[in-house]
Protein backbone atom coordinates (compact mmCIF):
# COMPACT_ATOMS: atom_id res chain seq x y z
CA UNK A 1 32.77 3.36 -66.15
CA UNK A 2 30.69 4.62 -62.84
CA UNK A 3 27.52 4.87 -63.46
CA UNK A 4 24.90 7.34 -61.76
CA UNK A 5 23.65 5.11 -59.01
CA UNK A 6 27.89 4.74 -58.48
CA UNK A 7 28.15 7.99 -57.92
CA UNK A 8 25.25 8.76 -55.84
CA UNK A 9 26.15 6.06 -53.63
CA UNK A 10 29.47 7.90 -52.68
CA UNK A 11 27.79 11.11 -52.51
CA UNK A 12 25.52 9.11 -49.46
CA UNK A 13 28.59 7.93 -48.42
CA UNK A 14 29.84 11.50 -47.44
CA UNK A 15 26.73 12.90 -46.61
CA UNK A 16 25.90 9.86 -44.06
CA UNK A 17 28.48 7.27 -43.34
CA UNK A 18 31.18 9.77 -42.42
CA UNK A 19 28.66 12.23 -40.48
CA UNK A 20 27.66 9.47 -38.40
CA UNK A 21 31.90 8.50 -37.96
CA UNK A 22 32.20 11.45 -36.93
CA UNK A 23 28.97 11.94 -34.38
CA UNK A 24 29.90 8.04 -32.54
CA UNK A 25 33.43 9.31 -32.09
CA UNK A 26 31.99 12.91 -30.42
CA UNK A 27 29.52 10.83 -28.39
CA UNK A 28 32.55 8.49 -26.87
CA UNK A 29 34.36 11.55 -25.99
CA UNK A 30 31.30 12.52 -24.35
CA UNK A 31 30.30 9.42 -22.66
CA UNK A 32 34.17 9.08 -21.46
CA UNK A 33 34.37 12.37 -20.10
CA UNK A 34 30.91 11.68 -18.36
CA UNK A 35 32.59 8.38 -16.95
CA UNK A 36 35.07 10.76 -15.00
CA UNK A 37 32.67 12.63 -13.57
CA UNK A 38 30.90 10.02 -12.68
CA UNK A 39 33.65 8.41 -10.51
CA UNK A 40 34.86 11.72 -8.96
CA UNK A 41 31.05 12.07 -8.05
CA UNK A 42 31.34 8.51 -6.05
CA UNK A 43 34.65 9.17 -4.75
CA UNK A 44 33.21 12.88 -3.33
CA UNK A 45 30.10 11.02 -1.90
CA UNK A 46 32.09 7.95 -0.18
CA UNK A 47 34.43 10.73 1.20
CA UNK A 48 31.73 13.29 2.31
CA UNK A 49 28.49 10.68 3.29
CA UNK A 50 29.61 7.00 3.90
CA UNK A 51 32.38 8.50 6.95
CA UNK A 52 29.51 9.10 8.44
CA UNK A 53 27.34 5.89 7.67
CA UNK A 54 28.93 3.14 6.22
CA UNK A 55 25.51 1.19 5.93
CA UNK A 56 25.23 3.07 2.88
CA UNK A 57 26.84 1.79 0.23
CA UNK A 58 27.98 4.29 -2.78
CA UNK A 59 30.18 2.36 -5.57
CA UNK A 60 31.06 3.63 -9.49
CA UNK A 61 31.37 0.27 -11.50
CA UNK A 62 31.79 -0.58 -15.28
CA UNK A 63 29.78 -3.13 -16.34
CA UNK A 64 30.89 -3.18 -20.40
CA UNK A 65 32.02 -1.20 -23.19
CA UNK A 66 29.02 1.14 -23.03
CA UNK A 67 27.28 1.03 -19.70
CA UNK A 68 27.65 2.17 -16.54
CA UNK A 69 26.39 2.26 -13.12
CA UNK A 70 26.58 4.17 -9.67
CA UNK A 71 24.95 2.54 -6.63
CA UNK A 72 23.65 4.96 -4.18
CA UNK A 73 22.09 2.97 -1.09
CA UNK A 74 18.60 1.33 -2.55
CA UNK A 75 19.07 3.27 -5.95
CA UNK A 76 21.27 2.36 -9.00
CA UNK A 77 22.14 4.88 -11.62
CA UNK A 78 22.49 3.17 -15.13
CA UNK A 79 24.39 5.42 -18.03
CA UNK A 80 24.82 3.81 -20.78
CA UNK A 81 25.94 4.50 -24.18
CA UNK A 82 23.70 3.79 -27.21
CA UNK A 83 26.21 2.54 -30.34
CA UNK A 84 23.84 4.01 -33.56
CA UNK A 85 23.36 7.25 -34.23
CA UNK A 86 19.72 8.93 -34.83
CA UNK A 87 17.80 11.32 -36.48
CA UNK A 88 14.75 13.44 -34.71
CA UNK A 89 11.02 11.82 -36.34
CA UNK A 90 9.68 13.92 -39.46
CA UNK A 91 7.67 16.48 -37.65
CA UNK A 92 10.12 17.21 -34.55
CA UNK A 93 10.27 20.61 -33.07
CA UNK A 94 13.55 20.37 -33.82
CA UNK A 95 13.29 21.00 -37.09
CA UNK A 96 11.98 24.66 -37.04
CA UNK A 97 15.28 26.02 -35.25
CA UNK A 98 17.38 27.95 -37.04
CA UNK A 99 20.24 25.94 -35.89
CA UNK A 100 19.05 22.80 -37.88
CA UNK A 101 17.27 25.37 -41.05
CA UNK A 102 21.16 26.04 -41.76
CA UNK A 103 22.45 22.64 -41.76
CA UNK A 104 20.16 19.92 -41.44
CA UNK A 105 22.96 17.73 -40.84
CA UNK A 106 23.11 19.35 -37.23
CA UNK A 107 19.89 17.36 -36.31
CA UNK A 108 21.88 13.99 -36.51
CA UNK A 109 22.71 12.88 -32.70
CA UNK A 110 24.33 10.26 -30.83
CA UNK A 111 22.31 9.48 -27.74
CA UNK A 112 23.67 8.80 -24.14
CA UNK A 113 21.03 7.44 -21.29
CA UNK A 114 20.16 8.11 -17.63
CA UNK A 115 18.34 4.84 -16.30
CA UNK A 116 17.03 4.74 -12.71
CA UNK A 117 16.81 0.69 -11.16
CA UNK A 118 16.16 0.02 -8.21
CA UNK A 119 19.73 -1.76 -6.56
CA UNK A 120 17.57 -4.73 -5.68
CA UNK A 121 16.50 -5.18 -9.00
CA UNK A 122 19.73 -5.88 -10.25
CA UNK A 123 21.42 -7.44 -6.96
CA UNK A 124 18.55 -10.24 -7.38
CA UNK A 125 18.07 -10.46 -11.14
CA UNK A 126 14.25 -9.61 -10.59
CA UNK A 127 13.99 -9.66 -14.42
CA UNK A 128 9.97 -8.05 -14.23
CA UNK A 129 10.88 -4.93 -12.11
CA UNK A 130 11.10 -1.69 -13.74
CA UNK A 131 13.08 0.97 -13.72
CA UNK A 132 12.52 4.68 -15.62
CA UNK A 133 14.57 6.29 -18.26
CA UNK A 134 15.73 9.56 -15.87
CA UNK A 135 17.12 11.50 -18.98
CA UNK A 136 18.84 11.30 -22.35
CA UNK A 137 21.76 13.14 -23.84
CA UNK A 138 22.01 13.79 -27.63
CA UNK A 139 24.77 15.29 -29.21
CA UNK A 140 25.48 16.26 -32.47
CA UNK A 141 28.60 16.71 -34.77
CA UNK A 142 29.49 19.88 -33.54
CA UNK A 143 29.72 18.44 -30.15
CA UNK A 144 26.65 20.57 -29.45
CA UNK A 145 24.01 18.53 -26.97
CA UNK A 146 20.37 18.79 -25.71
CA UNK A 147 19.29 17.01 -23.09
CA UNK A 148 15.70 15.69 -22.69
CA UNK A 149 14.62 14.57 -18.98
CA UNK A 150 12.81 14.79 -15.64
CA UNK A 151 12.16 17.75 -13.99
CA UNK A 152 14.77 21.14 -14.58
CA UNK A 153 16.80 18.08 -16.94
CA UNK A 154 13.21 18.90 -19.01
CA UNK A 155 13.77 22.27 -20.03
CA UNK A 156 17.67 23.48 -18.97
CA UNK A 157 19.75 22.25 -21.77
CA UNK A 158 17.12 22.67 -24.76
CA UNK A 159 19.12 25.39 -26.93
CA UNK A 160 21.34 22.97 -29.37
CA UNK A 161 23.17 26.13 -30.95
CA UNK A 162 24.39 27.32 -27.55
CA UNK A 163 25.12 23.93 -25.86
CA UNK A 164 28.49 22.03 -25.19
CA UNK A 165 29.50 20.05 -23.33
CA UNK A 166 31.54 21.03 -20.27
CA UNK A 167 32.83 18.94 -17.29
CA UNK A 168 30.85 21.55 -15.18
CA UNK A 169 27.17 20.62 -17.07
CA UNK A 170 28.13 16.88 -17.76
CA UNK A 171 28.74 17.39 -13.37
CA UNK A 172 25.15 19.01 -13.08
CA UNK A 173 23.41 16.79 -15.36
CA UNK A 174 24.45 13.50 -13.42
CA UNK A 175 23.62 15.71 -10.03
CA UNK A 176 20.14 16.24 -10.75
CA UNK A 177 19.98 12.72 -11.87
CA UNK A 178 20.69 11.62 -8.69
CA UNK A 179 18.19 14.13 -6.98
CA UNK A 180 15.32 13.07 -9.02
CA UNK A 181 16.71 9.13 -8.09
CA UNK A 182 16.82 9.64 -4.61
CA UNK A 183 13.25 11.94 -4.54
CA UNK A 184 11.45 8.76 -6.53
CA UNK A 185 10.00 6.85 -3.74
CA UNK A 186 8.23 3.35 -3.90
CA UNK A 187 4.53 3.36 -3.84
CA UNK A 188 2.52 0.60 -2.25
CA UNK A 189 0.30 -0.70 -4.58
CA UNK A 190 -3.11 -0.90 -3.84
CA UNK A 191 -4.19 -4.31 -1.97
CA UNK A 192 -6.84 -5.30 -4.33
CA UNK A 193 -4.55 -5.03 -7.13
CA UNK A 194 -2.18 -7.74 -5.71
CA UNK A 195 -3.86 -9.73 -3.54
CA UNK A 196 -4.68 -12.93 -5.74
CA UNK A 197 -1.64 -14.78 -7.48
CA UNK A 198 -1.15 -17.77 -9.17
CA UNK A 199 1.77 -20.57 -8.00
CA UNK A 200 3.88 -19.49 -10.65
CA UNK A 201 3.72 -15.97 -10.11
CA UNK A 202 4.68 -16.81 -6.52
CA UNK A 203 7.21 -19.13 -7.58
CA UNK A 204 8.87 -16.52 -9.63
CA UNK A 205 8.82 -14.37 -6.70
CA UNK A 206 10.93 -16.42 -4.34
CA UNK A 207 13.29 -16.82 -7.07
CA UNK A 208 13.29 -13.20 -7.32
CA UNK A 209 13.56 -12.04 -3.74
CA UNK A 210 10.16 -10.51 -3.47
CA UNK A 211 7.24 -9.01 -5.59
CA UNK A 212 8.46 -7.22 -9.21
CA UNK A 213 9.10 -3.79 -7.97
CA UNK A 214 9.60 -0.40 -10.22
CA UNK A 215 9.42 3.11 -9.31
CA UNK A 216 8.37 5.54 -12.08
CA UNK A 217 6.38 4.23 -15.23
CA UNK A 218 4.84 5.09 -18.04
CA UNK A 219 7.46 8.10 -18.55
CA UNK A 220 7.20 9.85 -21.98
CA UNK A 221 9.34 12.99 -22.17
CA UNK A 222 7.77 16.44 -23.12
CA UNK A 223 9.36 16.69 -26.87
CA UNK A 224 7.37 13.28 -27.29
CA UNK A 225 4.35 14.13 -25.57
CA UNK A 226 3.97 17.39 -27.35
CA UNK A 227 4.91 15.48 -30.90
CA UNK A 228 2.07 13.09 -30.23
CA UNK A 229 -0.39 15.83 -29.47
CA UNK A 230 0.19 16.78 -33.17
CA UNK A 231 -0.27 12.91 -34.78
């Protein structure tokens, strides 16, 4: 005989479990359709830029299941593909839309990521350097997205109930990606702040190719900024 608990547990079952099914396979889709765009965006930039200098090097590779990269000179783009799906904090703006009022289940989201690394980083392992988290996509089970980012990526594609995904925006997403990469220059630190070092700090430097390098840090996005403002 099912019990009560029996029963509620299929009830979460179909509330959660199959929600979530269904939100991972709309975030593939997604992240695969951003893959295309990602490669026609290197194939358009090899045709139109490295004709005319070679010395910089533009190249779309696959590095697993979930993660991406496009090297643009010094920069490397990282997109990568987050496997779980989330849930905004208790609190979130997010919550007073009337989008997400008439079906919370809305607010559920798989997430996709914008990283910014410096090529070097990678090239030479340099395991302390930095990079910054450039922007992040989050869709829901309606296919509907937000995206939360740098600069216009901060505030264009905030409407959930209107938003979905097109080759066009997934196209002008990964552009201003790349504009916000290529605009984020290294800083020299200041002298004082690097001018003693122990031997094993240097020692992990020439195994490294240099001192740990990293362009933008301490990055919080606005949604989190303005959530922590209320704590």
């Amino acid at each position: 005989m099912d019990t009560e608990n029996y029963a509620r547990i299929l009830t979460e079952l179909e509330d959660k479990a199959s929600l979530k099914q269904e939100i991972y396979r709309n975030t593939t889709e997604v992240y695969e359709l951003l893959k295309k765009q990602l490669i026609a965006t290197a194939g358009k930039l090899k045709h139109d830029y490295q004709s005319k200098d070679p010395s910089v090097e533009i190249d779309y590779k696959e590095n697993n299941k979930f993660e991406v990269q496009l090297k643009f000179s010094g920069d490397m783009m990282v997109v990568s593909m987050h496997s779980n799906v989330f849930n905004f904090g208790e609190g979130h703006s997010i919550f007073q839309t009337k989008y997400i009022k008439d079906n919370s289940s809305l607010s559920y989201c798989g997430v996709i990521f914008i990283h910014n690394f410096l090529a070097d980083s990678i090239k030479y392992n340099r395991l302390a350097d930095q990079g910054s988290l450039i922007a992040r996509i989050l869709i829901n089970k309606e296919k509907h997205f937000i995206v939360e980012g740098e600069g216009a990526l901060g505030f264009l594609y905030q409407d959930f109930s209107a938003n979905l995904v097109t080759r066009e925006i997934l196209t002008d997403i990964i552009e201003r990606s790349i504009l916000f990469c290529l605009g984020a220059d290294l800083i020299i630190p200041p002298y004082a702040q690097i001018k003693d070092v122990t031997l094993n700090q240097k020692q992990s430097m020439l195994a490294g190719s240099g001192y740990p390098t990293g362009k933008h840090l301490g990055y919080q996005f606005k949604a989190e900024i303005e959530q922590n403002k209320n704590l």
